[in-house]
Protein backbone atom coordinates (compact mmCIF):
# COMPACT_ATOMS: atom_id res chain seq x y z
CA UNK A 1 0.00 0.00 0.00
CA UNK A 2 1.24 3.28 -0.89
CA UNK A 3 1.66 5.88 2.47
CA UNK A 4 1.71 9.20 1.58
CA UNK A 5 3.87 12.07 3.10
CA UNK A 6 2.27 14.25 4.87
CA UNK A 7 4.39 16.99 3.10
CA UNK A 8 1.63 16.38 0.11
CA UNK A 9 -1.74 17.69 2.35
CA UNK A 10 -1.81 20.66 -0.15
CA UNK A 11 -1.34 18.91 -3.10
CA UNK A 12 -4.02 16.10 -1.86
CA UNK A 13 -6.39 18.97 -1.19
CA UNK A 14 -5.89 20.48 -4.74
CA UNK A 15 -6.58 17.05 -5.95
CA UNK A 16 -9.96 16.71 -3.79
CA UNK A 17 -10.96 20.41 -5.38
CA UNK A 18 -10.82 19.43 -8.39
CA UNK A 19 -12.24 16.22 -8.46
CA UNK A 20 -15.41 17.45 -6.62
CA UNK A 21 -15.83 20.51 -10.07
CA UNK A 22 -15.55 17.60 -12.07
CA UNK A 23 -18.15 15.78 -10.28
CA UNK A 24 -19.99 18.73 -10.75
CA UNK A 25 -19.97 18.82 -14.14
CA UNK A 26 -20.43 14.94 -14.37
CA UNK A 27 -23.64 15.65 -12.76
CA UNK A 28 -24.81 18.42 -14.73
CA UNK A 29 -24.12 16.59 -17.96
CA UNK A 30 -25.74 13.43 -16.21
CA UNK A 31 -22.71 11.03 -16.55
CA UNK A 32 -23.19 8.68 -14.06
CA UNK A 33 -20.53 6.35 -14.87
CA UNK A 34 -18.35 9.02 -14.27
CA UNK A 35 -19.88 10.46 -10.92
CA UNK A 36 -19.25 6.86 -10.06
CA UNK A 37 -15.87 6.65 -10.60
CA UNK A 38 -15.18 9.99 -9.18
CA UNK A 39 -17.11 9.31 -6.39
CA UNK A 40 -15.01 6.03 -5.75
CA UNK A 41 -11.83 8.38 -6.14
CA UNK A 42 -12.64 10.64 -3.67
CA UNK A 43 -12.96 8.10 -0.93
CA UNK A 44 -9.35 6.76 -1.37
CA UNK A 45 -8.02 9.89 -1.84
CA UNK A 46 -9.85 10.70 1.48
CA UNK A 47 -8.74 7.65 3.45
CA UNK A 48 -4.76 8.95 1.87
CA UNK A 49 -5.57 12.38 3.57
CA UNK A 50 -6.68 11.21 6.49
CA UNK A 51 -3.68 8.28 6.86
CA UNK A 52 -1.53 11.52 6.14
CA UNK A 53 -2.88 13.62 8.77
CA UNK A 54 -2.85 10.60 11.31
CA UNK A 55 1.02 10.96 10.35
CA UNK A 56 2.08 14.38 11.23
CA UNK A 57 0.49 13.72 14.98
CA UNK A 58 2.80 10.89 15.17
CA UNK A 59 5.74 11.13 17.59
CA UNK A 60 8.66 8.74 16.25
CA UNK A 61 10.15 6.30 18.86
CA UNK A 62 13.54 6.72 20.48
CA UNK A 63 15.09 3.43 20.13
CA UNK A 64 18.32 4.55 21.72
CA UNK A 65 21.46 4.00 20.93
CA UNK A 66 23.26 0.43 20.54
CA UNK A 67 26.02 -0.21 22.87
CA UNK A 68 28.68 -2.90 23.36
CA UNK A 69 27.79 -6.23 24.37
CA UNK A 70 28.93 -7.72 27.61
């Protein structure tokens, strides 16, 4: 599965913008295979924003330093 950084939260909400005109216009032309597969688009990108923003509230774990054995 492919994790996303969350250095790309702007460029994910871009994405989400734009997909939601073209929805828009899917609707307004009445092209419902294509609010379909929008639709379905927006939900993973959704799940990839929200897996971001779970990231950036994550605290990385000190695993120390290795020393010698005895």
């Amino acid at each position: 599965m492919l994790q996303v950084s969350p250095k790309m939260l702007p460029r994910l909400a871009e994405l989400e913008k734009d997909l939601l005109l073209r929805r828009k216009r899917a609707q307004e032309g009445q092209w419902l295979g294509e609010i379909e597969g929008i639709d379905l688009t927006l939900t993973f990108l959704r799940t990839k924003q929200a897996d971001a923003a779970r990231l950036t509230r994550r605290v990385p774990a000190d695993l120390g330093i290795p020393g010698p054995r005895h």
